[in-house]
N, C-alpha and C. Protein backbone atom coordinates (compact mmCIF):
# COMPACT_ATOMS: atom_id res chain seq x y z
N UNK A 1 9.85 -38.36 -0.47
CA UNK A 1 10.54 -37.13 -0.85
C UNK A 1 10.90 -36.36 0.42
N UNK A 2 12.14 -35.91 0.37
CA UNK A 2 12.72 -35.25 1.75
C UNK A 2 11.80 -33.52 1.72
N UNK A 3 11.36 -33.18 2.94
CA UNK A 3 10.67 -32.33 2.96
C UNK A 3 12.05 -30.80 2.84
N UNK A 4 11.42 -29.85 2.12
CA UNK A 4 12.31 -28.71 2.08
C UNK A 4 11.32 -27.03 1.95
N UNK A 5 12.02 -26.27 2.76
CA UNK A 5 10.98 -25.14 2.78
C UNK A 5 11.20 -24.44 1.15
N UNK A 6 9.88 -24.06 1.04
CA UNK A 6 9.86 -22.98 -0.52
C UNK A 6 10.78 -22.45 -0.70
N UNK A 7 11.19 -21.92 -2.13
CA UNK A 7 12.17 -20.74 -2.27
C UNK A 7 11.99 -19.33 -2.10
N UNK A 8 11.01 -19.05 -1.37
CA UNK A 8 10.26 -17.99 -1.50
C UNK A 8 10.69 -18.11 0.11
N UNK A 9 10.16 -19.17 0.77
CA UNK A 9 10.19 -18.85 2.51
C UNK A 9 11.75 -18.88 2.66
N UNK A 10 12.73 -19.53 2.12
CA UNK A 10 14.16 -19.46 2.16
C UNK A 10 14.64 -17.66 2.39
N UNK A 11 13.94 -17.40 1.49
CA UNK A 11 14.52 -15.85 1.21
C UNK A 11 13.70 -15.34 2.24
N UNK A 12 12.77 -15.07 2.42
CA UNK A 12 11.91 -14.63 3.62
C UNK A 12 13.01 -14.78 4.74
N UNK A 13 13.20 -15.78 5.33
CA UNK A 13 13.66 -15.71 6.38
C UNK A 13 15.16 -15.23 6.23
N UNK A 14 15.85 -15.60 5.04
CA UNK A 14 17.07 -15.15 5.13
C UNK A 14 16.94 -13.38 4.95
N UNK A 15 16.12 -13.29 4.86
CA UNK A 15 15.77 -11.41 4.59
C UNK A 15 15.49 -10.85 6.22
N UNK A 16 15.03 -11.56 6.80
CA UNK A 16 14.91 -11.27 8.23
C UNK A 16 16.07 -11.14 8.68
N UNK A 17 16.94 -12.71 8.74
CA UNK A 17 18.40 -13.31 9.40
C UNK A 17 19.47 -12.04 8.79
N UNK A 18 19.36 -11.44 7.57
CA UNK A 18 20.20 -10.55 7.19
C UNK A 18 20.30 -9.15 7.82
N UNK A 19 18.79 -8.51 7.53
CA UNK A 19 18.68 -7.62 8.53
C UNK A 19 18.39 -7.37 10.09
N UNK A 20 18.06 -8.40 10.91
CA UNK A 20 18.24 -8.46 12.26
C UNK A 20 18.87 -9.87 12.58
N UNK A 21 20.14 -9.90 12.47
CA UNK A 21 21.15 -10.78 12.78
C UNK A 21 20.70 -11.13 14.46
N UNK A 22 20.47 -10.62 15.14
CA UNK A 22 20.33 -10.54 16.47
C UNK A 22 19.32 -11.19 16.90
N UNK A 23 18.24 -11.50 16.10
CA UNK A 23 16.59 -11.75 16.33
C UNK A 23 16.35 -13.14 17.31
N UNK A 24 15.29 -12.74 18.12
CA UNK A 24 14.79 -13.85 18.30
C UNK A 24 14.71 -15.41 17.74
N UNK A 25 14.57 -16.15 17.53
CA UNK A 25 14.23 -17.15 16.93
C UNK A 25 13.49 -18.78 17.20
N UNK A 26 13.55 -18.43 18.64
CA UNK A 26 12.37 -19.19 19.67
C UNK A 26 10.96 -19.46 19.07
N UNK A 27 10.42 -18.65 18.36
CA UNK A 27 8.82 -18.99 17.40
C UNK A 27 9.36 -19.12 16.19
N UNK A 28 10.81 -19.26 15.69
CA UNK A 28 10.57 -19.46 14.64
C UNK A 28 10.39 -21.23 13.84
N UNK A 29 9.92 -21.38 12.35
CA UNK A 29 9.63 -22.45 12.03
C UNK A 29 8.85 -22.62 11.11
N UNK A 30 9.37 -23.98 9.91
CA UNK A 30 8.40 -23.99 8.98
C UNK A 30 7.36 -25.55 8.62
N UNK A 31 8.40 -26.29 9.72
CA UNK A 31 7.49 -27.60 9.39
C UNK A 31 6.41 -28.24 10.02
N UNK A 32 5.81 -28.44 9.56
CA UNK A 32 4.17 -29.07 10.75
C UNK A 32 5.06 -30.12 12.10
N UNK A 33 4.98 -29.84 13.29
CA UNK A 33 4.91 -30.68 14.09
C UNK A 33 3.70 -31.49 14.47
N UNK A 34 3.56 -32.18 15.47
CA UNK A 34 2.70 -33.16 15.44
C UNK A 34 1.07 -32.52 15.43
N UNK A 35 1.21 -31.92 16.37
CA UNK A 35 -0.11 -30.84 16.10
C UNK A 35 -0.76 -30.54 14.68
N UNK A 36 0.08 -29.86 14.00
CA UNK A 36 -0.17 -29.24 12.51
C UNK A 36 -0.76 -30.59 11.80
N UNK A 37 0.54 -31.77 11.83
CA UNK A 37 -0.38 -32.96 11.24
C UNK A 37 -1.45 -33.74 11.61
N UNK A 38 -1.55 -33.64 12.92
CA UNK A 38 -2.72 -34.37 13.62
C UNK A 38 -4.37 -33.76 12.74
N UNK A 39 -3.84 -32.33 12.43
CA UNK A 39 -5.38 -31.36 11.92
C UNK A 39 -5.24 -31.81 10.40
N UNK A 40 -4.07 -32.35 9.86
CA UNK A 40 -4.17 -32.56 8.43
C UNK A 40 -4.04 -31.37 7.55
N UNK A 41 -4.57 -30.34 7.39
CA UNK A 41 -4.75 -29.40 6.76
C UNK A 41 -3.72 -28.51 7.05
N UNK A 42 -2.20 -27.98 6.56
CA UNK A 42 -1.74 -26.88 6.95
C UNK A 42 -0.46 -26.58 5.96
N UNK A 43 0.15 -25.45 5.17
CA UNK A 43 0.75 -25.55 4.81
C UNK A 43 2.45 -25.62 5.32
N UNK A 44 2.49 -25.97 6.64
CA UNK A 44 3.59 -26.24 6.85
C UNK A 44 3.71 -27.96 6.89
N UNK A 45 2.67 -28.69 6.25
CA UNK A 45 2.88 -30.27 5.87
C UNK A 45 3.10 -30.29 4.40
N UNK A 46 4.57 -30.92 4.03
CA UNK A 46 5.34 -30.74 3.34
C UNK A 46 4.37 -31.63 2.24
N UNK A 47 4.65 -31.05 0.71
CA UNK A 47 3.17 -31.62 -0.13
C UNK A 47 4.13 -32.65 -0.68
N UNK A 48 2.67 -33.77 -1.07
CA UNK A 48 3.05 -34.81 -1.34
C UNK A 48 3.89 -35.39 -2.43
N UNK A 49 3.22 -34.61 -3.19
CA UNK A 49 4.19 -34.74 -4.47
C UNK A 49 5.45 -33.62 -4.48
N UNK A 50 5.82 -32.49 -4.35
CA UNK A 50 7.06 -32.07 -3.74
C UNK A 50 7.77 -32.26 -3.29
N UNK A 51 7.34 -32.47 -1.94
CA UNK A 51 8.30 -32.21 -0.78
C UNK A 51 8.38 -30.92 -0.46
N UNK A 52 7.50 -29.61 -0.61
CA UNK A 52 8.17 -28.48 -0.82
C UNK A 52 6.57 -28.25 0.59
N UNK A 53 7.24 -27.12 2.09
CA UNK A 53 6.93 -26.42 3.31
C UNK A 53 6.37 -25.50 2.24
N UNK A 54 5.36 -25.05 2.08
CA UNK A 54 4.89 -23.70 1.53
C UNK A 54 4.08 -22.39 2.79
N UNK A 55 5.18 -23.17 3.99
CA UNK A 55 4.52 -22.10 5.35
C UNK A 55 6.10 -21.76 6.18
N UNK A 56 6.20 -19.84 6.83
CA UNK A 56 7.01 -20.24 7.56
C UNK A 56 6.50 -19.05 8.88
N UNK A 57 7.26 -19.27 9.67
CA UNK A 57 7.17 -18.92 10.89
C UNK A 57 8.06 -18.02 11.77
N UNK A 58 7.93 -16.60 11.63
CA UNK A 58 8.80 -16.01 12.12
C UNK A 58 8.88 -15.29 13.30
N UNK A 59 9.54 -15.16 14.58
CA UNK A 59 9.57 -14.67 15.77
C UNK A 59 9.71 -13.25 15.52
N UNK A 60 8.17 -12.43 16.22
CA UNK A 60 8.20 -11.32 16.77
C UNK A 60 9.21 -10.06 16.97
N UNK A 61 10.07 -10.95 17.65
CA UNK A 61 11.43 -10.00 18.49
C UNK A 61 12.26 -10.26 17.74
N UNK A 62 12.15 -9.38 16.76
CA UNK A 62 13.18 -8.85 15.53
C UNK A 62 14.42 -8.03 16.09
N UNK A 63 14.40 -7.38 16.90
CA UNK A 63 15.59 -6.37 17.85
C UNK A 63 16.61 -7.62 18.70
N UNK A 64 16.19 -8.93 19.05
CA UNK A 64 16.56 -9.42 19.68
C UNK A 64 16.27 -8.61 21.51
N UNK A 65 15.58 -7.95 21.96
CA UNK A 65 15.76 -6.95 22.80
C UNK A 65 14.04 -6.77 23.42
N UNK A 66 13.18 -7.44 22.58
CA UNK A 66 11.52 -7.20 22.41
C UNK A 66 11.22 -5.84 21.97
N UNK A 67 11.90 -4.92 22.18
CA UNK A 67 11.91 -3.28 21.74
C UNK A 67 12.76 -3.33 20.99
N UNK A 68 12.18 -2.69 19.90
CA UNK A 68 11.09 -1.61 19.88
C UNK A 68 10.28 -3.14 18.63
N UNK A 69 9.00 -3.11 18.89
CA UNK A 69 8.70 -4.17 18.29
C UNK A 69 8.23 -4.07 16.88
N UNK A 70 9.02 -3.83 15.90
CA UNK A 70 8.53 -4.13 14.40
C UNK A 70 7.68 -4.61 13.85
N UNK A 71 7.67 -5.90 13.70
CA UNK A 71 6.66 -6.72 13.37
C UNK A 71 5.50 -6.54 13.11
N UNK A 72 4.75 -5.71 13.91
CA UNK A 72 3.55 -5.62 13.25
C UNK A 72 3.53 -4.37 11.72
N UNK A 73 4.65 -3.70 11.61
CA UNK A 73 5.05 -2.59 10.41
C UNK A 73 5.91 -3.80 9.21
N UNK A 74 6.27 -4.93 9.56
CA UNK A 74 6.92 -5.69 8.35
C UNK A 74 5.68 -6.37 8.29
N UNK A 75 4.65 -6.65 8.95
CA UNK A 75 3.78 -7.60 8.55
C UNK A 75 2.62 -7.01 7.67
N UNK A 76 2.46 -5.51 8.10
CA UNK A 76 1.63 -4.71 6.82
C UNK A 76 2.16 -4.38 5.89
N UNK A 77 3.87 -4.31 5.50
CA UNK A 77 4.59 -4.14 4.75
C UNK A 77 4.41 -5.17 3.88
N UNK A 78 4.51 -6.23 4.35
CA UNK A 78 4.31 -7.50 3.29
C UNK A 78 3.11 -7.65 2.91
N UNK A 79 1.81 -7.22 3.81
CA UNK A 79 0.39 -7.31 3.23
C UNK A 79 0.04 -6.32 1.67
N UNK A 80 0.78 -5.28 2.50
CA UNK A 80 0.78 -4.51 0.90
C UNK A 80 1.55 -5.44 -0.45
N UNK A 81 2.96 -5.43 0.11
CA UNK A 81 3.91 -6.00 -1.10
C UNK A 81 2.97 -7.58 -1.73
N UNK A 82 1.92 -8.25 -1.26
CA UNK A 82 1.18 -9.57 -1.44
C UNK A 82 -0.08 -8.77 -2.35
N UNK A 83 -0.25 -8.05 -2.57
CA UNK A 83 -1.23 -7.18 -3.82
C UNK A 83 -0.97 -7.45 -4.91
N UNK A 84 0.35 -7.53 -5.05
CA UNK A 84 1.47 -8.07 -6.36
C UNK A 84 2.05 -8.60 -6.35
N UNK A 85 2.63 -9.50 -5.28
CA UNK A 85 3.60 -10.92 -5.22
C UNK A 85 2.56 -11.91 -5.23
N UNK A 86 2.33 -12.63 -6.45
CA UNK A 86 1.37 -13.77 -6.80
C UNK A 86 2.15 -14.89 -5.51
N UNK A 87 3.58 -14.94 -4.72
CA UNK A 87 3.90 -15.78 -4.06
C UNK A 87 3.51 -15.83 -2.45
N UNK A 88 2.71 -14.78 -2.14
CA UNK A 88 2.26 -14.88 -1.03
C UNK A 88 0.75 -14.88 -1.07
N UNK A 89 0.25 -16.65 -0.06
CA UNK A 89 -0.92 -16.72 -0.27
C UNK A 89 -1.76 -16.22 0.91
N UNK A 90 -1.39 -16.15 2.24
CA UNK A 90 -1.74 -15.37 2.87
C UNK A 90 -0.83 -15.11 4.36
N UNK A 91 -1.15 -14.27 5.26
CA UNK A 91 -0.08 -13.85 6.53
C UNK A 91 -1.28 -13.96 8.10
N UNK A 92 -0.92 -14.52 8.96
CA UNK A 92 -1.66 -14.46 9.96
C UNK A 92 -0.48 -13.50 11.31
N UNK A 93 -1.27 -12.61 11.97
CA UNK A 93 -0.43 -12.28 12.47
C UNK A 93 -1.19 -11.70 13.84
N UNK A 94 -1.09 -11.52 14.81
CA UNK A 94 -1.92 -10.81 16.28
C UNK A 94 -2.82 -11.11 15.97
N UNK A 95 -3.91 -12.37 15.72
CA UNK A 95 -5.20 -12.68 15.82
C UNK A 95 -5.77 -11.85 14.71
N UNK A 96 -5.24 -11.54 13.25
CA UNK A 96 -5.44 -11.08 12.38
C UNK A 96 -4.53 -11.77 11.34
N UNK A 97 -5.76 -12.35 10.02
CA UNK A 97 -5.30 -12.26 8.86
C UNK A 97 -5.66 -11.62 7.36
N UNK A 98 -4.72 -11.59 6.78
CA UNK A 98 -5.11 -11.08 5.31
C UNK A 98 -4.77 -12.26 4.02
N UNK A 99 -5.42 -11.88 2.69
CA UNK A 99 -5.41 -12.66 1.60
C UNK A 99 -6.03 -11.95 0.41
N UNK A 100 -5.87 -12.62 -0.37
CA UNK A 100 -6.91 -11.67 -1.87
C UNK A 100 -8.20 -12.18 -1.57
N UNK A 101 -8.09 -13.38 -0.57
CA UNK A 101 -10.18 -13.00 -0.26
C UNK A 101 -10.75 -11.70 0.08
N UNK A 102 -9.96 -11.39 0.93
CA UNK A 102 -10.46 -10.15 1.65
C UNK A 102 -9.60 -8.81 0.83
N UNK A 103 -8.76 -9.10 -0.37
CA UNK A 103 -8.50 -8.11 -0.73
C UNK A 103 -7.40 -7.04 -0.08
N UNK A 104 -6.73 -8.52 0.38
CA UNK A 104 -5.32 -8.10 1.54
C UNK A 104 -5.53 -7.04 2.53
N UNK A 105 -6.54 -7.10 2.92
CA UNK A 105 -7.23 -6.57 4.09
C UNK A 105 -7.35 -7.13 5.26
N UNK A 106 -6.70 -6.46 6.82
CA UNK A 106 -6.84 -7.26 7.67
C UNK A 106 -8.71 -8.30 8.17
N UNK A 107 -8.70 -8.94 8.70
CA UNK A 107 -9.57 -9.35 8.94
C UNK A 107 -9.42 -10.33 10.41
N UNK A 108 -9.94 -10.52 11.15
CA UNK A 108 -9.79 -11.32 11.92
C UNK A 108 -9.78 -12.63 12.25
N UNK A 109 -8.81 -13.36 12.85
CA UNK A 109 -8.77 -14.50 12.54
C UNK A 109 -8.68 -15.41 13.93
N UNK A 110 -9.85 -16.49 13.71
CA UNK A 110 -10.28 -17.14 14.33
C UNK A 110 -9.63 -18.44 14.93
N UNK A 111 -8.86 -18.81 14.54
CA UNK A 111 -8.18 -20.01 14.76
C UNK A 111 -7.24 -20.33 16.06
N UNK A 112 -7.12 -21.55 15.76
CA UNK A 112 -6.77 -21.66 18.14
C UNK A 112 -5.47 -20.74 18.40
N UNK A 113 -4.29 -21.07 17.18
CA UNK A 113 -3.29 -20.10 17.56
C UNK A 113 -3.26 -18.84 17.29
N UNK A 114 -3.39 -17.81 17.81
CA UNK A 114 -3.56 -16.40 17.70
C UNK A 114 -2.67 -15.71 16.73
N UNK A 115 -1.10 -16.20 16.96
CA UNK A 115 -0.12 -15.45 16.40
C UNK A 115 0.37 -14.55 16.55
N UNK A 116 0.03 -14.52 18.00
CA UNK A 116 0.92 -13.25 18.98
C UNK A 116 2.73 -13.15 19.47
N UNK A 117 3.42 -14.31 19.07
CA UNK A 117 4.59 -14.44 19.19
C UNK A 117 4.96 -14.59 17.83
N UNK A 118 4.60 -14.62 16.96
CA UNK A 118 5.37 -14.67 15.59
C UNK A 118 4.19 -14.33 14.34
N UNK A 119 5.10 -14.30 13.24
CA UNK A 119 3.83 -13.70 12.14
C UNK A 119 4.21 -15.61 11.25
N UNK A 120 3.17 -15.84 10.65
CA UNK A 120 3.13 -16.55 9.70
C UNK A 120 2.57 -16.33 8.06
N UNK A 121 3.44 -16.65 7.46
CA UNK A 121 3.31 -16.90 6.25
C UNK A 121 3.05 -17.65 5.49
N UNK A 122 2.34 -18.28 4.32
CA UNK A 122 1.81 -19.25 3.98
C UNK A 122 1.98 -18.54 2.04
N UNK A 123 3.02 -19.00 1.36
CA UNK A 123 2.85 -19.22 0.28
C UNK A 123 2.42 -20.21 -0.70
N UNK A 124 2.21 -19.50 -2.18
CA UNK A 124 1.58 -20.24 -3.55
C UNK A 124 2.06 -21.50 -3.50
N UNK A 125 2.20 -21.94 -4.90
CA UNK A 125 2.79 -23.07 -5.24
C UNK A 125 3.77 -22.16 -6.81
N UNK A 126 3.55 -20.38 -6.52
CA UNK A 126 4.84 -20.03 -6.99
C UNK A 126 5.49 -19.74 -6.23
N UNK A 127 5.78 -19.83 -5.06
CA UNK A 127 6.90 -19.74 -4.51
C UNK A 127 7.95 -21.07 -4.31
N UNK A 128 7.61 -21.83 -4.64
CA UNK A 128 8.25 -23.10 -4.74
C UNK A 128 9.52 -22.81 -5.34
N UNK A 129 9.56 -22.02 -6.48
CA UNK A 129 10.81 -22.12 -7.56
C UNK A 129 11.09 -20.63 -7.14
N UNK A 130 10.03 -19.37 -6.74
CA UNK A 130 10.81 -18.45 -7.22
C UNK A 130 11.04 -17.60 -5.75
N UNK A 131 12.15 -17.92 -5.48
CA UNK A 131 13.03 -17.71 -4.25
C UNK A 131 13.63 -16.29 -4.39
N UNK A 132 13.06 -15.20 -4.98
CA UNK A 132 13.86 -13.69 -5.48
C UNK A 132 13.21 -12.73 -3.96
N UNK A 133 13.85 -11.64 -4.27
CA UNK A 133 14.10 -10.48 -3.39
C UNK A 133 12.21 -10.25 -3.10
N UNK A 134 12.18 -9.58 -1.66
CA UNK A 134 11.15 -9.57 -0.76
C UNK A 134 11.06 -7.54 -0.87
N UNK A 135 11.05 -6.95 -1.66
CA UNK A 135 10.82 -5.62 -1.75
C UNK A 135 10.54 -4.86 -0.59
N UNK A 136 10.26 -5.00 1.03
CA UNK A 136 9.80 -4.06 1.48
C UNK A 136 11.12 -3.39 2.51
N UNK A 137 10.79 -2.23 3.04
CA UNK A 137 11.70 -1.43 3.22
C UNK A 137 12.25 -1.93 4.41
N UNK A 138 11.49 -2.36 5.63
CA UNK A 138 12.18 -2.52 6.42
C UNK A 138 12.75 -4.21 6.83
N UNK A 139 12.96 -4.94 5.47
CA UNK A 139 13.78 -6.16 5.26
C UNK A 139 14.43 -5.88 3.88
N UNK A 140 14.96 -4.67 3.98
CA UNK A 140 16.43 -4.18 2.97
C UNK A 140 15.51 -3.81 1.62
N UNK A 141 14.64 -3.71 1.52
CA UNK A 141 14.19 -3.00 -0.01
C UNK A 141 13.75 -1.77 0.25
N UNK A 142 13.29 -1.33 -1.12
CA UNK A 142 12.86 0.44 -1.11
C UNK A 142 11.88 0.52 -1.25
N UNK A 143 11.06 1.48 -1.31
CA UNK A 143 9.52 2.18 -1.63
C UNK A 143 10.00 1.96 -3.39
């Protein structure tokens, strides 16, 4: 089965690409390279029976410019909006992650890549089908 990112990370990133046309895109990415598969475990290895990336990877430098740096205000934006989007399973971002383990609460996160050049995302297995609008304010939605 040909590997394809979620409908959920589609819109994600096209929610970025819409509102900062300009952006970085050097960290960005959703499919396991050799690394990711070598560890086996990651949701950017496309599932077996799918085919469906349920991880994506987005570069920092949203301004295209490194200033003024956002990212860490869309990445608590989405921690909140993941309280109630059953499609986000969790976000790693500056050596910090959140999830409904912790009650979408930052927590710190241990793992070799820090996530200091980009935030990652890691959705359900509802985001597979449901590819709809990303609510937070500063990727075009409202309060």
């Amino acid at each position: 089965m040909k590997p394809r990112l979620c409908k959920a990370g589609v819109q994600l990133r096209e929610q970025f690409d819409d509102t900062f046309p300009d952006r970085d895109r050097s960290s960005d990415g959703w499919i396991a390279d050799a690394r990711h598969r070598a560890g086996g475990t990651s949701d950017h290895i496309p599932c077996s029976s799918t085919g469906y990336v349920r991880a994506v990877d987005l570069d920092r430098d949203v301004s295209g410019k490194a200033k003024p740096d956002l990212m860490p205000d869309i990445a608590d934006q989405l921690r909140l909006l993941a309280k109630t989007d059953k499609r986000i399973k969790y976000i790693i971002f500056e050596s910090k992650i959140c999830s409904a383990k912790s009650a979408w609460r930052w927590r710190t996160y241990t793992g070799i890549n820090k996530h200091r050049h980009h935030m990652h995302v890691s959705f359900s297995i509802k985001g597979d089908q449901d590819g709809s609008f990303f609510n937070i304010p500063l990727l075009g939605g409202s309060l």
